[in-house]
Protein backbone atom coordinates (compact mmCIF):
# COMPACT_ATOMS: atom_id res chain seq x y z
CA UNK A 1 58.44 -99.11 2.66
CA UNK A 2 59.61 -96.70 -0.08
CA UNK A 3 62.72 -94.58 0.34
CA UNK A 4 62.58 -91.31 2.11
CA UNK A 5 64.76 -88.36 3.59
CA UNK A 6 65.29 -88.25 7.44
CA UNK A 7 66.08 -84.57 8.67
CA UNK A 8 65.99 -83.22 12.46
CA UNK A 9 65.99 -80.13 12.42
CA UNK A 10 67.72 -77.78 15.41
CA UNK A 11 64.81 -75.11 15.88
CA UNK A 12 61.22 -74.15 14.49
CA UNK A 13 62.35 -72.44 11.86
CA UNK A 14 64.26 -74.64 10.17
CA UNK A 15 61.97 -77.34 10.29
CA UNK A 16 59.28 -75.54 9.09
CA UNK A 17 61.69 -75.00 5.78
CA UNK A 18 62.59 -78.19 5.71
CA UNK A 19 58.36 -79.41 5.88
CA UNK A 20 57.83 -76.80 3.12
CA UNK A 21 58.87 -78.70 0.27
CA UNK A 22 56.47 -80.87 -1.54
CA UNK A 23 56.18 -84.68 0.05
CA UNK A 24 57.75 -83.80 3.53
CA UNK A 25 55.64 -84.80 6.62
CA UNK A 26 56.69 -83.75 10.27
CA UNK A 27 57.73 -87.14 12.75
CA UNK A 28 56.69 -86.73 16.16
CA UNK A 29 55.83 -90.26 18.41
CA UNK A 30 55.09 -91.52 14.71
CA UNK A 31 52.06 -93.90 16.62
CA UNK A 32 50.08 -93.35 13.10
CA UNK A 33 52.35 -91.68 10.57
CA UNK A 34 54.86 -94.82 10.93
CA UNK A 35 52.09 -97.36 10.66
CA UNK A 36 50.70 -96.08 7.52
CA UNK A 37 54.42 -95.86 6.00
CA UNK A 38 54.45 -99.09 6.20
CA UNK A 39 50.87 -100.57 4.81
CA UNK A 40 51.35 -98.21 1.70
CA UNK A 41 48.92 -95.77 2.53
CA UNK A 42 50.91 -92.96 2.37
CA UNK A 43 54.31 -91.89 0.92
CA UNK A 44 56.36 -89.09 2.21
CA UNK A 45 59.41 -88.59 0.66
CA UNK A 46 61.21 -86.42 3.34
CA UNK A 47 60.85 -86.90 7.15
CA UNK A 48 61.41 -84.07 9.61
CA UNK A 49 61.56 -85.24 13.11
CA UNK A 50 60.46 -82.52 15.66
CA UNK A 51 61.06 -84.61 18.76
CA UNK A 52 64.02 -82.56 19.82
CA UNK A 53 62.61 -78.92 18.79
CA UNK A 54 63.18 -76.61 22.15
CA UNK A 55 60.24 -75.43 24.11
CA UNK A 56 57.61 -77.83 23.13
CA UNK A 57 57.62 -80.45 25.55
CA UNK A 58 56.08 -78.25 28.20
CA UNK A 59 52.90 -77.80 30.14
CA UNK A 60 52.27 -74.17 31.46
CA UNK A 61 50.06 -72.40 33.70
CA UNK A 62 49.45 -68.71 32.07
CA UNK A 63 48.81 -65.32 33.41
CA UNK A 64 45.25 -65.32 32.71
CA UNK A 65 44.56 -68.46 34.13
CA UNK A 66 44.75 -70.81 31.32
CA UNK A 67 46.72 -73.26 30.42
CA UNK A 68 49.29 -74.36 27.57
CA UNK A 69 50.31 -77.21 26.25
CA UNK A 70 53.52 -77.67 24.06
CA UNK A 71 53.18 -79.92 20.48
CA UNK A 72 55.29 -82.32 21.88
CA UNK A 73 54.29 -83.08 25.15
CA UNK A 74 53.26 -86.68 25.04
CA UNK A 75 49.53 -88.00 25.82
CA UNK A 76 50.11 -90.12 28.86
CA UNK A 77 52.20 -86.97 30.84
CA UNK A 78 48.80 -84.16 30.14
CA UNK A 79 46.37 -87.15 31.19
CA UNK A 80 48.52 -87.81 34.54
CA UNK A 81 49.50 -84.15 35.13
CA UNK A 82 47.63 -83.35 38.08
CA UNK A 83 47.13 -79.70 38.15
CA UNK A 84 45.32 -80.40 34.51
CA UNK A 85 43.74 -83.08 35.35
CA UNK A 86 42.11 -81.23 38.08
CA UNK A 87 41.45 -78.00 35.74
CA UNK A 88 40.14 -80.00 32.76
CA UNK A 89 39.00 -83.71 34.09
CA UNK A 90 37.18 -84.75 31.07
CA UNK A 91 40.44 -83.87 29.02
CA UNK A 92 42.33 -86.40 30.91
CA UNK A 93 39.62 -88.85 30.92
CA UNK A 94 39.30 -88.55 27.01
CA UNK A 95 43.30 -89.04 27.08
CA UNK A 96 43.54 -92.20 29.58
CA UNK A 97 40.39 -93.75 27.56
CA UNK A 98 42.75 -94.46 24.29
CA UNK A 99 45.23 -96.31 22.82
CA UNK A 100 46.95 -98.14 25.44
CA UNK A 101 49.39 -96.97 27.78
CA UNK A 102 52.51 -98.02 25.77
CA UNK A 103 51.28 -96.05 22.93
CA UNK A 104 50.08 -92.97 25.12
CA UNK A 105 53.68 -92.66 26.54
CA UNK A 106 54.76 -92.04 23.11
CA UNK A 107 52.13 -90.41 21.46
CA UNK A 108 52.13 -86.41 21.42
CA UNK A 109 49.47 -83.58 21.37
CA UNK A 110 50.33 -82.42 18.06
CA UNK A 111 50.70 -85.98 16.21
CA UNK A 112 46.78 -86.33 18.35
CA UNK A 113 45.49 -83.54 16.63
CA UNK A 114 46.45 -84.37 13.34
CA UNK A 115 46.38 -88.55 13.21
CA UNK A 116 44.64 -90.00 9.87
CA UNK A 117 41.10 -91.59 10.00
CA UNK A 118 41.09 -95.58 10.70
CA UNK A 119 38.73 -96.54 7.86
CA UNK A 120 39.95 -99.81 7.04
CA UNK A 121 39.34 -98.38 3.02
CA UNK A 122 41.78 -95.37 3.61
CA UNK A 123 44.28 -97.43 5.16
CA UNK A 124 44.21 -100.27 2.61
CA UNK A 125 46.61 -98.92 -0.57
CA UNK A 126 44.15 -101.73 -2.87
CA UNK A 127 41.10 -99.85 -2.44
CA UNK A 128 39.31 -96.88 -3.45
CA UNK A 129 39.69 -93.33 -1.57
CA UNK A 130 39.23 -90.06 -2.01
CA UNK A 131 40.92 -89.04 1.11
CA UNK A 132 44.10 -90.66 -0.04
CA UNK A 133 43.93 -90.31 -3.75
CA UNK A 134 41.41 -87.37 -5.19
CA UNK A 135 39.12 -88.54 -7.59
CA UNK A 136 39.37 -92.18 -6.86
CA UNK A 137 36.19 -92.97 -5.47
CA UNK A 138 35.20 -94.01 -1.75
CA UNK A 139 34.65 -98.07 -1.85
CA UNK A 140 33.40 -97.36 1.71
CA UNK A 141 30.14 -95.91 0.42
CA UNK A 142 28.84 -100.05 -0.65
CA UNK A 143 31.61 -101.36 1.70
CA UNK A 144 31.87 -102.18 5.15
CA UNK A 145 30.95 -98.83 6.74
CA UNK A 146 28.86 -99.68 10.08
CA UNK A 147 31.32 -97.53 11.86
CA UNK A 148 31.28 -94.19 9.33
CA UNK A 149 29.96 -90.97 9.64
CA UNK A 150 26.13 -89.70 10.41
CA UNK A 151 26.93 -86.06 10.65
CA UNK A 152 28.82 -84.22 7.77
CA UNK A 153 29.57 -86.47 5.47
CA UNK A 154 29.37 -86.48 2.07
CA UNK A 155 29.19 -88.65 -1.24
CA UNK A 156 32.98 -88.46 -1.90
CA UNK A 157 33.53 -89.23 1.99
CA UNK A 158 32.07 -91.09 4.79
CA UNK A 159 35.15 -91.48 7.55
CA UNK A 160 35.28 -90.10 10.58
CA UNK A 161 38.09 -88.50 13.02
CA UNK A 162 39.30 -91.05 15.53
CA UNK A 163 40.89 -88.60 18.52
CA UNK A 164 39.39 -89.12 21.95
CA UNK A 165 41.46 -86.10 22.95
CA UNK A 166 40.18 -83.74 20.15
CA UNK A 167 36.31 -84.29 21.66
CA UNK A 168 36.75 -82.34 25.26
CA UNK A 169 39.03 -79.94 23.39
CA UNK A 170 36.69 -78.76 20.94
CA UNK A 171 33.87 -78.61 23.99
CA UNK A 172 36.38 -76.64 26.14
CA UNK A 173 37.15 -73.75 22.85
CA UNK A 174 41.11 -75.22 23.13
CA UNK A 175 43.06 -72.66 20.24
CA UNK A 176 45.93 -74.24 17.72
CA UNK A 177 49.05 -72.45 17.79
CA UNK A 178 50.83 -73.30 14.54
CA UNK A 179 54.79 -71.50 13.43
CA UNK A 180 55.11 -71.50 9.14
CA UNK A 181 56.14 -69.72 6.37
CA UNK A 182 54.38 -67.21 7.16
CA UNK A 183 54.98 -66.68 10.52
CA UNK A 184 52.48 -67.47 13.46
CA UNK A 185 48.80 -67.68 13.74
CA UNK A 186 46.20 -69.38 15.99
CA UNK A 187 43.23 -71.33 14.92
CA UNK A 188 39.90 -72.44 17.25
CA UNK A 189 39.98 -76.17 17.40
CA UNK A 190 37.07 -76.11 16.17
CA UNK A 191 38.06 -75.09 13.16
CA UNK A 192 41.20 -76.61 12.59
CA UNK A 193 39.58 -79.93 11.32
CA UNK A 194 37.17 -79.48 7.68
CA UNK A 195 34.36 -81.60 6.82
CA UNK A 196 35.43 -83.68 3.34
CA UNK A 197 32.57 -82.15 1.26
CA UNK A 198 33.82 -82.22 -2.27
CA UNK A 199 37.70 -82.52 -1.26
CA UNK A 200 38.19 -85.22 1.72
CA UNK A 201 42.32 -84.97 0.99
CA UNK A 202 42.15 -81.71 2.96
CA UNK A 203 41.51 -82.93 6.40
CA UNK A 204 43.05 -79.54 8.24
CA UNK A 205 43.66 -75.87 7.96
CA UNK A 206 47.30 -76.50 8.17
CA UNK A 207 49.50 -75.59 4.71
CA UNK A 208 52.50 -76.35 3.60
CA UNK A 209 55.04 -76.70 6.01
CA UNK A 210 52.98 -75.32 9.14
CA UNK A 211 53.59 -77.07 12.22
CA UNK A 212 51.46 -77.16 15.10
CA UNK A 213 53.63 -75.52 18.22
CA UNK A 214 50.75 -75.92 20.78
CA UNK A 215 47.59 -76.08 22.24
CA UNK A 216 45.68 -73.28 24.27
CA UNK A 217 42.50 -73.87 26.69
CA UNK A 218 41.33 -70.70 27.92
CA UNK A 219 40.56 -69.79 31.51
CA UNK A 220 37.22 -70.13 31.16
CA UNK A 221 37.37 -73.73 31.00
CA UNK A 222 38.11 -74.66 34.13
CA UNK A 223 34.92 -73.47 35.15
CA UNK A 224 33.16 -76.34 33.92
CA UNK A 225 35.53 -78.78 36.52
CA UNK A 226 32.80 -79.92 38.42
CA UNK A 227 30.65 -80.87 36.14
CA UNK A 228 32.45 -82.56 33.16
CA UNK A 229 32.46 -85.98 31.65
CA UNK A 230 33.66 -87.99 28.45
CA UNK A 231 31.91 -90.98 27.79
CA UNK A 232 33.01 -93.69 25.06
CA UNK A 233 30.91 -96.56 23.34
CA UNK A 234 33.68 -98.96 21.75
CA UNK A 235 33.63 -102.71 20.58
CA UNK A 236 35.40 -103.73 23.63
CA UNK A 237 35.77 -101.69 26.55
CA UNK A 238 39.63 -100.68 25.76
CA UNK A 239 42.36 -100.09 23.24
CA UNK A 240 39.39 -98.89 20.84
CA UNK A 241 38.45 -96.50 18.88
CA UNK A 242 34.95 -95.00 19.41
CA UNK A 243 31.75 -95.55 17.20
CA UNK A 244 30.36 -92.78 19.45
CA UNK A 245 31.71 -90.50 22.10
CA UNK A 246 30.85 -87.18 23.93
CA UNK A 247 32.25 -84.97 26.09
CA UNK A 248 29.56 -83.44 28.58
CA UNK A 249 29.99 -80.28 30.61
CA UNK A 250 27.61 -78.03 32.85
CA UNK A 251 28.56 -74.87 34.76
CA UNK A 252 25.58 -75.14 37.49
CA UNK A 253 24.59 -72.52 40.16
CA UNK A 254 21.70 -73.55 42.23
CA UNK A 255 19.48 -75.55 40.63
CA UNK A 256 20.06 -74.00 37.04
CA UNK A 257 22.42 -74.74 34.46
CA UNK A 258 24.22 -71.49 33.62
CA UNK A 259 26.42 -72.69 30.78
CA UNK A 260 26.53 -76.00 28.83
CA UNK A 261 29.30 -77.50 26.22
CA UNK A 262 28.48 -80.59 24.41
CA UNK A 263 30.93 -81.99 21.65
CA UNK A 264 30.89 -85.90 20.11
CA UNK A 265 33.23 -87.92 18.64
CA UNK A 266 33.21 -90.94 16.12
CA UNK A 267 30.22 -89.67 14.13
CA UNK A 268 32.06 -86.98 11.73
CA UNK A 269 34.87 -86.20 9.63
CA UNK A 270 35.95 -83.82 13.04
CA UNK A 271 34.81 -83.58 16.45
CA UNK A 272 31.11 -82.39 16.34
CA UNK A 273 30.30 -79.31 18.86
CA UNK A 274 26.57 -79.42 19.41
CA UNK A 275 25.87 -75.82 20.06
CA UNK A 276 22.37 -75.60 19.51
CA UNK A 277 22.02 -78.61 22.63
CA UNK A 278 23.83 -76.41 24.23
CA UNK A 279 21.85 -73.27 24.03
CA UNK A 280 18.33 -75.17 24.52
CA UNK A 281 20.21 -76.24 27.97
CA UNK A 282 21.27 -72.59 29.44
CA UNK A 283 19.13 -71.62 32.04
CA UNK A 284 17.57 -75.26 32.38
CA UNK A 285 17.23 -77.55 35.43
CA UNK A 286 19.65 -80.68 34.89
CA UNK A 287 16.81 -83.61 34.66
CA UNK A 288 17.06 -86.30 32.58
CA UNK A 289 14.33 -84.80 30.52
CA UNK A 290 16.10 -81.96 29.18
CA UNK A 291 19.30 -83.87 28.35
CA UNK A 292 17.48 -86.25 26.54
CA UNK A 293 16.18 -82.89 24.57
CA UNK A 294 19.44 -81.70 23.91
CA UNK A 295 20.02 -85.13 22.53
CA UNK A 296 17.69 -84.83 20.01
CA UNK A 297 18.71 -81.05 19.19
CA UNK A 298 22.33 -82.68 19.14
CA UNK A 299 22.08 -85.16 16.52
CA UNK A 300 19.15 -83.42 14.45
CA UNK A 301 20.67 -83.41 11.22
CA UNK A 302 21.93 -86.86 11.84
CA UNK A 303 21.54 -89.31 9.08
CA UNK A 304 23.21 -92.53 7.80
CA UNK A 305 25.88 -92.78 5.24
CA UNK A 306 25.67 -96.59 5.13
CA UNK A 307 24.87 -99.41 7.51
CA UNK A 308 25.16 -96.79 10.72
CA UNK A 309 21.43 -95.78 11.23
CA UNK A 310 22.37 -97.26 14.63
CA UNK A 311 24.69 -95.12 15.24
CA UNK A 312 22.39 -92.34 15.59
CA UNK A 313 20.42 -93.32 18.50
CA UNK A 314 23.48 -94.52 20.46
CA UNK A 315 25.02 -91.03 20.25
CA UNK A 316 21.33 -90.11 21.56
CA UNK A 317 21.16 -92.30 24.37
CA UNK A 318 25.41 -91.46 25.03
CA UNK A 319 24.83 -87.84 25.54
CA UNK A 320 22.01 -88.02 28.00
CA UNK A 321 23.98 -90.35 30.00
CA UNK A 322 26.68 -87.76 29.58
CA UNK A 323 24.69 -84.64 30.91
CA UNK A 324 23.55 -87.42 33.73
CA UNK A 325 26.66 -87.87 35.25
CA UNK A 326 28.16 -84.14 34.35
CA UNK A 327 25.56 -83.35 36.46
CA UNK A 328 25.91 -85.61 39.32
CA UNK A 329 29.62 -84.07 39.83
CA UNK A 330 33.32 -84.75 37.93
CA UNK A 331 34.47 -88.23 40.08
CA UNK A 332 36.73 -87.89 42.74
CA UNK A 333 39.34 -89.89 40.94
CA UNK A 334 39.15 -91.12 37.04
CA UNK A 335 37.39 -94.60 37.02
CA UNK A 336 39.52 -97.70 36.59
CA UNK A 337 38.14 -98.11 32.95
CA UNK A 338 38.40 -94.25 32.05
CA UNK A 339 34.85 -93.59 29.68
CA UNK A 340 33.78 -96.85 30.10
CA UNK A 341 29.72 -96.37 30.47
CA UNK A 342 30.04 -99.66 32.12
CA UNK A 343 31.61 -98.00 35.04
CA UNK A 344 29.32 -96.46 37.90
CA UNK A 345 30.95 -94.02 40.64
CA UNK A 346 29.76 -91.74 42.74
CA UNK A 347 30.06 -88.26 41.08
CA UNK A 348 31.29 -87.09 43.93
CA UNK A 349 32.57 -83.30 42.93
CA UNK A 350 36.14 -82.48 44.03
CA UNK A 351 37.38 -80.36 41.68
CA UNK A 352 35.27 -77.33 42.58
């Protein structure tokens, strides 16, 4: 491991001077930052640690109904929260489906939002990346890339983001609030990640020395309680990342779907809304026959970026099975293997 600086700063401010100079990286849980320190795939030269920062380790209710979530509050205390996990179910599902329990109590929601794609070709300091070093090459594009991108990619890129967390986020319009230079601003989720197109070493919005002070789901959301899944296909059934993931949600009144939200996960550089799937469901009856429509809608401009043509069918076949159980009714309680599709339950709706 190369030599670096180690500063904790005592307030926002400071450590948003401190981030602003070039080679600085902020420490939170360090689950990612620390292990990719140490294979060589990246190099900061000056650490600020945020852990202690005031004000960011909390979860809040708001005056309009929504709810707030500090940068630092770690993965494991959101997922097991229960007034969140009532309001947003497929949020904690998303959370309790990754990593593994050790690693969730130390993880945070800012470090979430911004961790580093796993391609094996990123994180390997001998090989060929764009994302890490501009202008290199991708070796991933005639490598081992069964597990890249089918949506977004391009020729100087082919990973995709890892986040379970990210997925119900985007679906649920969750804002960034991020403190810099500059002052404050606020950014839709949605937005905060880029597609790599002809520069893959931008992965966010952020700039130099912003820091992400927390995350904002709007009152809205909760509406879709109810209805709302996140479903995961992984290699084994946990402590894996995703080849493909979505997080389902239906706002249903009678026999009608009134609102849909559809995002994936694993198949892009970010987490993938699928709005047009969702607009070809408003207004709908929930059958099996539309979902599989908004499937198809959903991964439309789909196409391979390697050895993943499989992919593409799996996220298919994943999203009905989404909408299917969104629509049967949230669980009464978060199955034993949370996103497992291997898991059957009752959909019995108590969060309504």
């Amino acid at each position: 491991m190369n030599l670096f600086e180690y500063i904790r700063p005592a307030s926002t401010a400071e450590a948003v001077t401190a981030a602003s100079e070039p080679g600085a990286a902020y420490l939170a849980g360090g689950t990612n930052l620390l292990d990719l320190m140490k294979v060589g795939a990246i190099h900061p030269g000056r650490l600020v640690d945020v852990t202690r920062l005031p004000g960011l380790d909390r979860i809040e209710q708001l005056a309009d109904g929504g709810m707030r979530i500090g940068a630092m509050v770690r993965n494991a205390d959101i997922a097991r929260d229960p007034i969140f996990a009532k309001a947003y179910p497929s949020v904690a599902e998303a959370l309790l489906s990754g990593a593994s329990p050790q690693l969730r109590n130390a993880a945070t929601v800012g470090g979430n939002l911004l961790q580093r794609t796993r391609c094996a070709y990123f994180q390997d300091a001998a090989s060929a990346c764009n994302r890490r070093d501009p202008g290199a090459g991708c070796d991933a594009r005639e490598g081992e890339n069964r597990a890249h991108a089918v949506l977004g990619w391009s020729q100087s890129c082919i990973a995709t983001h890892p986040s379970d967390f990210c997925v119900p986020l985007v679906a649920l319009d969750a804002v960034v609030e991020i403190e810099g230079p500059n002052g404050g601003r606020e950014v839709p989720l949605e937005e905060f990640h880029l597609l790599p197109g002809t520069t893959p070493e931008r992965e966010n919005v952020l700039g130099a020395g912003e820091l992400i002070t927390g995350l904002r789901l709007p009152a809205d959301a909760s509406g879709f309680r109810s209805h709302a899944r996140y479903l995961k296909l992984r290699e084994r059934t946990s402590f894996a990342f995703a080849l493909v993931s979505a997080a389902a949600a239906l706002r249903i009144e009678g026999e009608t779907i009134r609102a849909a939200r559809l995002a994936l996960g694993g198949v892009a550089a970010k987490p993938w809304r699928a709005r047009a799937a969702e607009a070809l469901l408003t207004g709908a009856k929930p059958d099996a026959e539309i979902f599989a429509g908004a499937a198809e809608v959903a991964l439309a401009e789909a196409r391979p970026s390697g050895d993943n043509a499989y992919k593409i069918e799996l996220a298919k076949r994943l999203v009905k099975r989404a909408f299917l159980l969104a629509a049967a009714g949230t669980p009464e309680r978060v199955p034993a293997l949370p996103a497992s599709v291997f898991v059957s339950d009752t959909g019995v709706p108590t969060h309504a």
